[in-house]
Protein backbone atom coordinates (compact mmCIF):
# COMPACT_ATOMS: atom_id res chain seq x y z
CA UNK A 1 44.03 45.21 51.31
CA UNK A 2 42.85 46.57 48.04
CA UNK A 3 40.68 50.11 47.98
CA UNK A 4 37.61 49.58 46.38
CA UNK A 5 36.94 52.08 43.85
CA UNK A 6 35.12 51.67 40.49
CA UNK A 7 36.65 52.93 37.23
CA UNK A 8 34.60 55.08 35.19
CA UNK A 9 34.02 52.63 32.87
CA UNK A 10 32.58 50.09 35.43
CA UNK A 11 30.46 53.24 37.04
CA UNK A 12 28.85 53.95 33.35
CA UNK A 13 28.14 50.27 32.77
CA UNK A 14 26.72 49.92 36.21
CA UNK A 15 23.97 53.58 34.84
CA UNK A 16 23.58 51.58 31.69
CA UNK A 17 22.15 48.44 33.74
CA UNK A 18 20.18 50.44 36.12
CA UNK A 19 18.56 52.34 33.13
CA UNK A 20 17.73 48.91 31.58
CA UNK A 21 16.11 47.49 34.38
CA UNK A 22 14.14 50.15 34.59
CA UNK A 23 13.09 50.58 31.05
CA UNK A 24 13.21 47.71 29.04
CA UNK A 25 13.17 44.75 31.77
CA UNK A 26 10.60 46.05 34.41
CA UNK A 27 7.40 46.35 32.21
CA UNK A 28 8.48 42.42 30.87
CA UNK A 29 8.65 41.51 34.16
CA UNK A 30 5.23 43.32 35.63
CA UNK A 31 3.22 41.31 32.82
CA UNK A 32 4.32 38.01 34.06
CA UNK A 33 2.24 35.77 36.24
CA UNK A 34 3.12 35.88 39.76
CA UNK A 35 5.22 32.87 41.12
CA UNK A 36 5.39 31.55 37.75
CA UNK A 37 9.04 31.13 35.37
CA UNK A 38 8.93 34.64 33.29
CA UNK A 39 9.96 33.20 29.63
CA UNK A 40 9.71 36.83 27.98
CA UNK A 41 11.81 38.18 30.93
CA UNK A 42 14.02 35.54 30.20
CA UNK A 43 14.59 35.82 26.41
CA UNK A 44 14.96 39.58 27.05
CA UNK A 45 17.70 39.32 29.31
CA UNK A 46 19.64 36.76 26.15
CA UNK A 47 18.12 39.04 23.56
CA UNK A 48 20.32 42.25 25.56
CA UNK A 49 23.53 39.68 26.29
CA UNK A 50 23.06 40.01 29.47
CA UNK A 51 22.91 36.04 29.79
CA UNK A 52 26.22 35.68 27.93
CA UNK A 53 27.79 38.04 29.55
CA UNK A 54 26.96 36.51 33.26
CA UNK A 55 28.78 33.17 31.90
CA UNK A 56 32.02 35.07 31.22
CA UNK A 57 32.26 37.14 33.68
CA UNK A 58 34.73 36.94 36.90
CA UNK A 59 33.15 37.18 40.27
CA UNK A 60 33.23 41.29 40.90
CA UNK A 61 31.60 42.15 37.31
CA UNK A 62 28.97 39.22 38.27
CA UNK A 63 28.36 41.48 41.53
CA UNK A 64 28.41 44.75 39.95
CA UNK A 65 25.85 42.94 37.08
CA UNK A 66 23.22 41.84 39.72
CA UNK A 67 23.67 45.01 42.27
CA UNK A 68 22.82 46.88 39.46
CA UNK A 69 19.61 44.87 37.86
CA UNK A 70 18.28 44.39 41.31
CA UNK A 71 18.65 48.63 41.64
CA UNK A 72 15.77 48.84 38.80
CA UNK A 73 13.87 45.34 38.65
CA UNK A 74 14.63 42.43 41.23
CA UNK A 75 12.87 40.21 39.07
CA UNK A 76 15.12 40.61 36.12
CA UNK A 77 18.00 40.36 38.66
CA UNK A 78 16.26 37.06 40.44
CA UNK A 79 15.59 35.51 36.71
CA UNK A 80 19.59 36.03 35.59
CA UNK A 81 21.14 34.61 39.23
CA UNK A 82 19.15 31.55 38.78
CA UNK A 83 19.72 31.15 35.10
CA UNK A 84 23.44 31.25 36.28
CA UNK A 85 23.07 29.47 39.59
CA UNK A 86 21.53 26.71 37.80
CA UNK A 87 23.82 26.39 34.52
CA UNK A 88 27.09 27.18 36.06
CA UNK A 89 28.04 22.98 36.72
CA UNK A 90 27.82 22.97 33.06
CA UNK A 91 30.55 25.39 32.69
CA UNK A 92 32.36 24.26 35.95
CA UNK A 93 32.05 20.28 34.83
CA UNK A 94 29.53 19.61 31.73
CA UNK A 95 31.15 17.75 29.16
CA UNK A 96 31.60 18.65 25.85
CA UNK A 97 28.34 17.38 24.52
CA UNK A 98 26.64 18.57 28.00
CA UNK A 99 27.78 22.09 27.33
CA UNK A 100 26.84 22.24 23.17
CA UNK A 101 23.29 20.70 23.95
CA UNK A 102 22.34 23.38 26.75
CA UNK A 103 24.92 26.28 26.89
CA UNK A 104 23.52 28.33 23.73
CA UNK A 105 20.53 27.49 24.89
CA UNK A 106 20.49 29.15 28.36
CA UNK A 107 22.68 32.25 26.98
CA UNK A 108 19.87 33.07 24.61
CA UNK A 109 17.48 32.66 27.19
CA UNK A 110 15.69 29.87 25.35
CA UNK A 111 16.07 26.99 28.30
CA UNK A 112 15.64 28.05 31.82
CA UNK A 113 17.74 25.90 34.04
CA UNK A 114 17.68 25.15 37.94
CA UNK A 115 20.00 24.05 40.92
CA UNK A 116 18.58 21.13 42.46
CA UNK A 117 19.91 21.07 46.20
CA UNK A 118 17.74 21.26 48.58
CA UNK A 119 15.35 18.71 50.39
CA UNK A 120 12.80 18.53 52.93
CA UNK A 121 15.18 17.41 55.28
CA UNK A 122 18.33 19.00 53.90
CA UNK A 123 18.85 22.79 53.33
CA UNK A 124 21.63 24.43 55.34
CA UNK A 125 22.84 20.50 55.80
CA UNK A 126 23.52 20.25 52.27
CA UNK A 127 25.48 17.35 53.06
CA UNK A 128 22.80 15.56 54.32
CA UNK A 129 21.50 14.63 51.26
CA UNK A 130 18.53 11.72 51.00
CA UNK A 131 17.64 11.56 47.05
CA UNK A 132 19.34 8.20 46.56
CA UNK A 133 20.84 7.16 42.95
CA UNK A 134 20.09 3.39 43.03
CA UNK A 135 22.65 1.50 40.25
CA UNK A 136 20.84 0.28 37.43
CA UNK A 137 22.87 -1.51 34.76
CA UNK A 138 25.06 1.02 33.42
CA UNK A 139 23.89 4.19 35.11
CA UNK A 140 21.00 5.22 38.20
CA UNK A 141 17.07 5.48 38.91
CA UNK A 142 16.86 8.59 41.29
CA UNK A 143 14.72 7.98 43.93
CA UNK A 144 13.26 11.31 46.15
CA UNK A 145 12.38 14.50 46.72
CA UNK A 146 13.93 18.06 46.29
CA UNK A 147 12.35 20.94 47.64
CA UNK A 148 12.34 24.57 47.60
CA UNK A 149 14.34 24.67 44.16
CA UNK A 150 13.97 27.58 41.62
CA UNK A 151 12.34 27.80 38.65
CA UNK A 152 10.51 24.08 39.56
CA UNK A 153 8.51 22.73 38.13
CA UNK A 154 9.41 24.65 35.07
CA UNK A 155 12.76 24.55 34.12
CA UNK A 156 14.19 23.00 31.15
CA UNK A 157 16.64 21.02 32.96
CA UNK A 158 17.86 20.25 36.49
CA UNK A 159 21.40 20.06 38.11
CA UNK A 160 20.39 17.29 40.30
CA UNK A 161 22.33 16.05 43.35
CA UNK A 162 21.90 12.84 44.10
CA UNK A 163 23.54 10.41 46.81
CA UNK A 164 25.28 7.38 45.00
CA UNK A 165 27.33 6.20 47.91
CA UNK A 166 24.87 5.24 50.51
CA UNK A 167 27.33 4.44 53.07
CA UNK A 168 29.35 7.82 53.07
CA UNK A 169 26.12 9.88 54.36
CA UNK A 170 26.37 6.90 57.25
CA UNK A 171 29.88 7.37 58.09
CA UNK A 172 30.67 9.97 60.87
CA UNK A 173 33.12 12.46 60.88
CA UNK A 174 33.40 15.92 59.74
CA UNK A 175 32.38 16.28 56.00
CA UNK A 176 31.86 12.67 55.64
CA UNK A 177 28.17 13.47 54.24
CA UNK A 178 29.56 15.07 51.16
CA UNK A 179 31.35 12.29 49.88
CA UNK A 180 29.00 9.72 47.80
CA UNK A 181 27.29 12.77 45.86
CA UNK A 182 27.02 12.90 42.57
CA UNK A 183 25.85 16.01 40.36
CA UNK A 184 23.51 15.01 37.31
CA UNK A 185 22.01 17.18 34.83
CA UNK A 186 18.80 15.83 33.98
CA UNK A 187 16.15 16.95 31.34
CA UNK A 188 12.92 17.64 32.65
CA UNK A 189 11.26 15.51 30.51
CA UNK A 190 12.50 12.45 31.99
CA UNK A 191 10.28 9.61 32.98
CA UNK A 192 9.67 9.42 36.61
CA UNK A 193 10.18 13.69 36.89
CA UNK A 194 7.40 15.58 38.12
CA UNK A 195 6.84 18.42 40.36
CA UNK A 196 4.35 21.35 42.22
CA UNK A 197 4.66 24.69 42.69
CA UNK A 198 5.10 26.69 46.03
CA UNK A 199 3.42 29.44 47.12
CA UNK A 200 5.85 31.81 48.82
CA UNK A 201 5.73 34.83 50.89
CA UNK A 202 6.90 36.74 47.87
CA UNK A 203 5.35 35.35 44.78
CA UNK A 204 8.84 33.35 42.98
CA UNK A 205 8.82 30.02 40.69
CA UNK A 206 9.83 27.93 43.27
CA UNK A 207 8.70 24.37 43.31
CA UNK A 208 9.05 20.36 44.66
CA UNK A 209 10.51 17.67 42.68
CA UNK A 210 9.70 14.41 42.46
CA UNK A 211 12.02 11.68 41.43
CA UNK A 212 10.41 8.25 41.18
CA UNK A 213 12.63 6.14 39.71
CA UNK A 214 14.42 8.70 37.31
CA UNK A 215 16.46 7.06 34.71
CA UNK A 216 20.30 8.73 34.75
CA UNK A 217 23.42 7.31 32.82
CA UNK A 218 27.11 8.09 33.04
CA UNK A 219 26.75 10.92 30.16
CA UNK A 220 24.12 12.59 32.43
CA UNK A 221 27.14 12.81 35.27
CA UNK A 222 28.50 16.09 35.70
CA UNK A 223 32.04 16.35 36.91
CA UNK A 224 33.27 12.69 38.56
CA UNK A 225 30.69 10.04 40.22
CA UNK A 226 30.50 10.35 44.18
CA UNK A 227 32.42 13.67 43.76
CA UNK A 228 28.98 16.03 43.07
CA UNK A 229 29.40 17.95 46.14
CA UNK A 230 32.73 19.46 44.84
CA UNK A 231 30.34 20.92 41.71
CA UNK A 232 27.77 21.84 44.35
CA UNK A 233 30.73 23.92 46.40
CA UNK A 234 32.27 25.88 43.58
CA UNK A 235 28.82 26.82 42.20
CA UNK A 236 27.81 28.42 45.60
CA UNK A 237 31.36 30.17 46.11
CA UNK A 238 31.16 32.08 43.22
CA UNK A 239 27.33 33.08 43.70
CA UNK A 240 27.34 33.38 47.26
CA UNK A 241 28.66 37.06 47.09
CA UNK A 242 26.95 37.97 44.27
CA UNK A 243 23.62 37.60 46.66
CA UNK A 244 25.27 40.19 48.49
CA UNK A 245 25.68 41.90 45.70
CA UNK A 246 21.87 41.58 45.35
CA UNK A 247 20.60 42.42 48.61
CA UNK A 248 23.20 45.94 48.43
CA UNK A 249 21.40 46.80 45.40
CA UNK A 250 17.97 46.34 47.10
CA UNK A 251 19.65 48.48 49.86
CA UNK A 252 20.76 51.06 48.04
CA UNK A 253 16.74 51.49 46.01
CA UNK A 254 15.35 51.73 49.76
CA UNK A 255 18.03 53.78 50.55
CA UNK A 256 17.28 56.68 47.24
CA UNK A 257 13.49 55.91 48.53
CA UNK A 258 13.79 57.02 51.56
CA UNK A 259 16.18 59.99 50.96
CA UNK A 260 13.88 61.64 48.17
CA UNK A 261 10.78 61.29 50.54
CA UNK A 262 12.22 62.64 53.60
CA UNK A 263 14.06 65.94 51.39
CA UNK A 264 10.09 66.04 50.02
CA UNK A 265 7.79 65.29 52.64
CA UNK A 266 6.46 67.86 55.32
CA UNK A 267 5.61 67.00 58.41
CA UNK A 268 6.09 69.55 61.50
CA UNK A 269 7.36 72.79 60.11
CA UNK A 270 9.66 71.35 57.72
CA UNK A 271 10.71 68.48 55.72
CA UNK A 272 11.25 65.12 57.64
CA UNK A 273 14.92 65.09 56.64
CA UNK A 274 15.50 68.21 59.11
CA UNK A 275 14.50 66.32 62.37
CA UNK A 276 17.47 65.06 63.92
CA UNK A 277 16.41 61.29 64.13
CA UNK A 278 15.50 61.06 60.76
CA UNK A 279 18.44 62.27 59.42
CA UNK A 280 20.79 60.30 62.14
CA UNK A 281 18.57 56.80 60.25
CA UNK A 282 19.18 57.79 57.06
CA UNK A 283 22.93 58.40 58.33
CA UNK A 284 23.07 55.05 59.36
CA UNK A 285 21.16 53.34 56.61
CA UNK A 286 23.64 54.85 54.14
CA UNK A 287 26.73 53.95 55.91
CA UNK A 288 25.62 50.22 56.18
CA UNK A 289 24.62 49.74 52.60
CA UNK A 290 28.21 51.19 51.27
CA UNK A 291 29.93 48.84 53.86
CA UNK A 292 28.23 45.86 52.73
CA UNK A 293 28.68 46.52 49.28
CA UNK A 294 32.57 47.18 50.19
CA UNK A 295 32.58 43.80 51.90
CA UNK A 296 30.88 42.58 48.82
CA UNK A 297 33.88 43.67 46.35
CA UNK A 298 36.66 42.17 48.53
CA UNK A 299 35.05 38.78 48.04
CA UNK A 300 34.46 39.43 44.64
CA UNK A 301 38.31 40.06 44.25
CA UNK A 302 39.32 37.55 46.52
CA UNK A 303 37.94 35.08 44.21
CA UNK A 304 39.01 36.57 41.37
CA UNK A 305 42.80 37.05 42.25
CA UNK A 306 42.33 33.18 43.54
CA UNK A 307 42.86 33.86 47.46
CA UNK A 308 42.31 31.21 50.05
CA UNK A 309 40.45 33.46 51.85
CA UNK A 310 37.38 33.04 49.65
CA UNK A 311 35.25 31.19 52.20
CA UNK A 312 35.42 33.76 54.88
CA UNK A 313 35.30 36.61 52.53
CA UNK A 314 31.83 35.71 51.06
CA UNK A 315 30.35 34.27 54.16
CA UNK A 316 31.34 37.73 55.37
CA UNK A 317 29.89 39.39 53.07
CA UNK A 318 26.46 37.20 52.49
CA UNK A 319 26.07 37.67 55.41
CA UNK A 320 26.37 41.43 56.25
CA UNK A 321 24.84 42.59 53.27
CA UNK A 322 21.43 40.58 53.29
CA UNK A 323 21.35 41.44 57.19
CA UNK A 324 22.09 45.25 56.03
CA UNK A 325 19.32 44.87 53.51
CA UNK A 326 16.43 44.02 55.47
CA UNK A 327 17.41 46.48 58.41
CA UNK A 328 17.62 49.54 55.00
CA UNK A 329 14.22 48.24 53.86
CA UNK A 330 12.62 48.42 56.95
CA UNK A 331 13.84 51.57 58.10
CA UNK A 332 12.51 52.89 54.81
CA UNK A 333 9.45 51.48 55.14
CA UNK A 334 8.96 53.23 58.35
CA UNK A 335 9.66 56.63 57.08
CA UNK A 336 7.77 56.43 54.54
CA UNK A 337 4.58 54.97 57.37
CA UNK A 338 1.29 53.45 55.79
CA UNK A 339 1.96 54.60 52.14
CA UNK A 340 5.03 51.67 51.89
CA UNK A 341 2.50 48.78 52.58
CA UNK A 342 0.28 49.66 50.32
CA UNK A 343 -0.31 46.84 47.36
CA UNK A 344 2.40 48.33 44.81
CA UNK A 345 4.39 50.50 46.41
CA UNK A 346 8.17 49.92 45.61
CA UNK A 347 9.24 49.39 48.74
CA UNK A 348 5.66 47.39 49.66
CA UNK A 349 7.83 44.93 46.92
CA UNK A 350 11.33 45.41 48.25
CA UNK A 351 10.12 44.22 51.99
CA UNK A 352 8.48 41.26 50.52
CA UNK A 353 11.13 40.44 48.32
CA UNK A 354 14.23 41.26 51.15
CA UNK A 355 13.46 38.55 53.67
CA UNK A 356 14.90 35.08 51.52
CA UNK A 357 18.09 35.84 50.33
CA UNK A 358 18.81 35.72 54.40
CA UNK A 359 17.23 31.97 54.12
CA UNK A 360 19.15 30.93 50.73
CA UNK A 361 22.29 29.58 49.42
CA UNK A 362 23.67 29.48 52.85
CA UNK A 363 21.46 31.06 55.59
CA UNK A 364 22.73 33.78 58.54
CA UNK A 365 23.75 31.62 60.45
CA UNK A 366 25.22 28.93 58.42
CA UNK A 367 27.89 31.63 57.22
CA UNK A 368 28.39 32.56 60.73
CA UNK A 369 29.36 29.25 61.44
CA UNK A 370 31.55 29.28 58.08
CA UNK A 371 33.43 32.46 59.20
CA UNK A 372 34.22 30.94 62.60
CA UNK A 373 35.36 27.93 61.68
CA UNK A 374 37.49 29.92 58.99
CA UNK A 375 38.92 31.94 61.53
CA UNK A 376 39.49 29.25 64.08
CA UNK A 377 41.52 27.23 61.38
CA UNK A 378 44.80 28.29 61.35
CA UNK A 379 45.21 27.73 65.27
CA UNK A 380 43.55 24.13 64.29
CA UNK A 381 46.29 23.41 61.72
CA UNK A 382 49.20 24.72 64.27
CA UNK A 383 48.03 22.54 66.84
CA UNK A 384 48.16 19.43 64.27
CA UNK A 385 51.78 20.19 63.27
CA UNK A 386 52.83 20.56 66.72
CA UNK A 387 51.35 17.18 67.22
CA UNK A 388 53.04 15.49 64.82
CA UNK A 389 56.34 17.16 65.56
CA UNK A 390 55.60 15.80 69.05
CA UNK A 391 54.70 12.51 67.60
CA UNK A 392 58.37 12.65 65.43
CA UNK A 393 60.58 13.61 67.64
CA UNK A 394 59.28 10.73 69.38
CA UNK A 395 60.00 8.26 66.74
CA UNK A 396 63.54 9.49 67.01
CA UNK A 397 64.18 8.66 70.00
């Protein structure tokens, strides 16, 4: 087990972004219209190569990129992960031509792209897909709805995934609703493509889509026909830590909140950070938020040394750190009393803005379910091979 430590280099990069966030991304993003796609924000974050350097990055510097926006401006961090999260099947399995039309395009934050997963009936089920790709000729009409995506009904262009083998999602058996997907990336100025904007808790460009009858061919494919969920997967196994990464860095700006309010604030003879129970919280808060980020970095690494453990590892650490999250905001908040839910106040923002990444990409207990099944496996697997040694020696006799 590796010691997580960051070289000085990756600590001064890590200032760098904080600065940034605070001084040339937050006032971009505080003049854009609430729960609407922030183009300026955007074209900042190309214009500072932030954008290209999320596309070559491994796993861990990914992390330590969006820990450190979301320390200084979760909207700058929230407009880069979905710029990634939604561009990402290019890189993983875009074609050629795919990848020259849109790639440049997203780095210099001129397109705005978006994952298209999730349905009305399908979110944590992501296998359970109902947008049907109906064969037409040489390529599809998509027929459907997606729902709660990002950046809809805004975005440039959609990774769509679409069911093209009906019968799989009928089949039983374990997994047998991910076969028959296909990924498509799919202009948003295709006939058929339309969509409305959500109003959320916390004001994001999120949106429906619908598909009537959405013309796709073979060079709109991404990756291999009825094989989209694959595309899907390795998409959300490199980005699922990074939300960790996220909600550590909204940790740790609740955390410095709440420290520098309780060393300053007076209250009973002395500052609040003398009484015992404040300073046990803040204790507690702190420990949490360096754990999760610790749990964070071993994913990170684990997927970037290429161990099998990845699964568990980010589940873990999804999970942990957006659960450590909103328990740091909301202590924070209540140190700080009425003044935090007041219209504007950082951490007013920061408990508004906590709750979904505990919803997203793979929700509490959806990676709960991941980590047991991960840790159940191997006694799975040793029970199969005694089986069939059963089953041989059999034979032999």
């Amino acid at each position: 087990m590796p010691v997580f430590s960051l070289d000085p280099e990756q600590n001064d990069w890590c200032a760098r972004l904080r600065a940034l966030a605070v001084e040339r991304l937050r006032p971009i993003a505080e003049k854009g219209e609430p729960g609407a796609v922030n183009r300026p924000l955007i074209a900042a974050l190309g214009e500072l190569g932030l954008l290209e350097r999320l596309f070559g990055t491994g796993a861990l510097e990914l992390c330590l990129l969006r820990e450190s926006l979301a320390q200084g401006c979760t909207e700058a961090e929230t407009a880069l992960a979905l710029q990634g999260l939604g561009a990402y099947p290019l890189v993983l399995a875009g074609t050629g031509g795919q990848r020259a039309r849109w790639l440049p395009e997203v780095r210099a934050g001129r397109a705005v792209a978006a994952f298209a997963l999730s349905e009305p009936g399908a979110g944590s089920d992501a296998a359970a897909l109902a947008l049907r790709a109906v064969p037409d000729g040489e390529g599809w009409l998509l027929t459907g709805e997606k729902r709660w995506i990002s950046n809809a009904p805004d975005a440039d262009f959609y990774t769509v995934f679409a069911r093209t083998d009906t019968a799989a999602g009928n089949r039983t058996g374990t997994g047998s609703g991910a076969r028959g997907v296909t990924a498509f990336l799919v202009p948003a100025d295709r006939p058929g493509l339309t969509g409305t904007p959500i109003e959320m808790l916390s004001p994001h460009p999120v949106g429906a889509l619908a598909f009537d009858a959405v013309p796709v061919t073979r060079d709109d494919v991404l990756g291999e026909v009825d094989h989209g969920f694959r595309v899907a997967m390795g998409t959300l196994n490199l980005f699922r830590p990074s939300v960790g990464a996220f909600a550590v860095g909204m940790a740790q700006a609740a955390l410095d909140a709440a420290l520098e309010h309780t060393a300053e604030r007076r209250a009973f003879g002395g500052p609040l950070s003398q009484l015992q129970s404040v300073a046990h919280q803040i204790a507690e808060m702190a420990t949490r938020t360096e754990a999760a980020r610790l749990l964070v970095y071993a994913a990170a690494t684990a997927y970037d040394t290429g161990d099998p453990d990845v699964p568990r590892r980010s589940a873990m650490a999804k999970l942990f750190a957006t659960e450590t999250a909103q328990y740091v905001v909301d202590a924070a908040v209540q140190l700080h009393g009425a003044r935090a839910l007041q219209r504007g106040h950082p951490l007013e923002h920061l408990y508004r803005e906590v709750r979904a990444p505990r919803i997203y990409e793979g929700a509490t207990e959806v990676q709960r379910t991941i980590i047991a099944g991960e840790l159940y496996r191997p006694s799975r697997q040793d029970r199969e091979r005694g089986r069939e040694q059963a089953r041989e020696r059999g034979r032999a006799r």
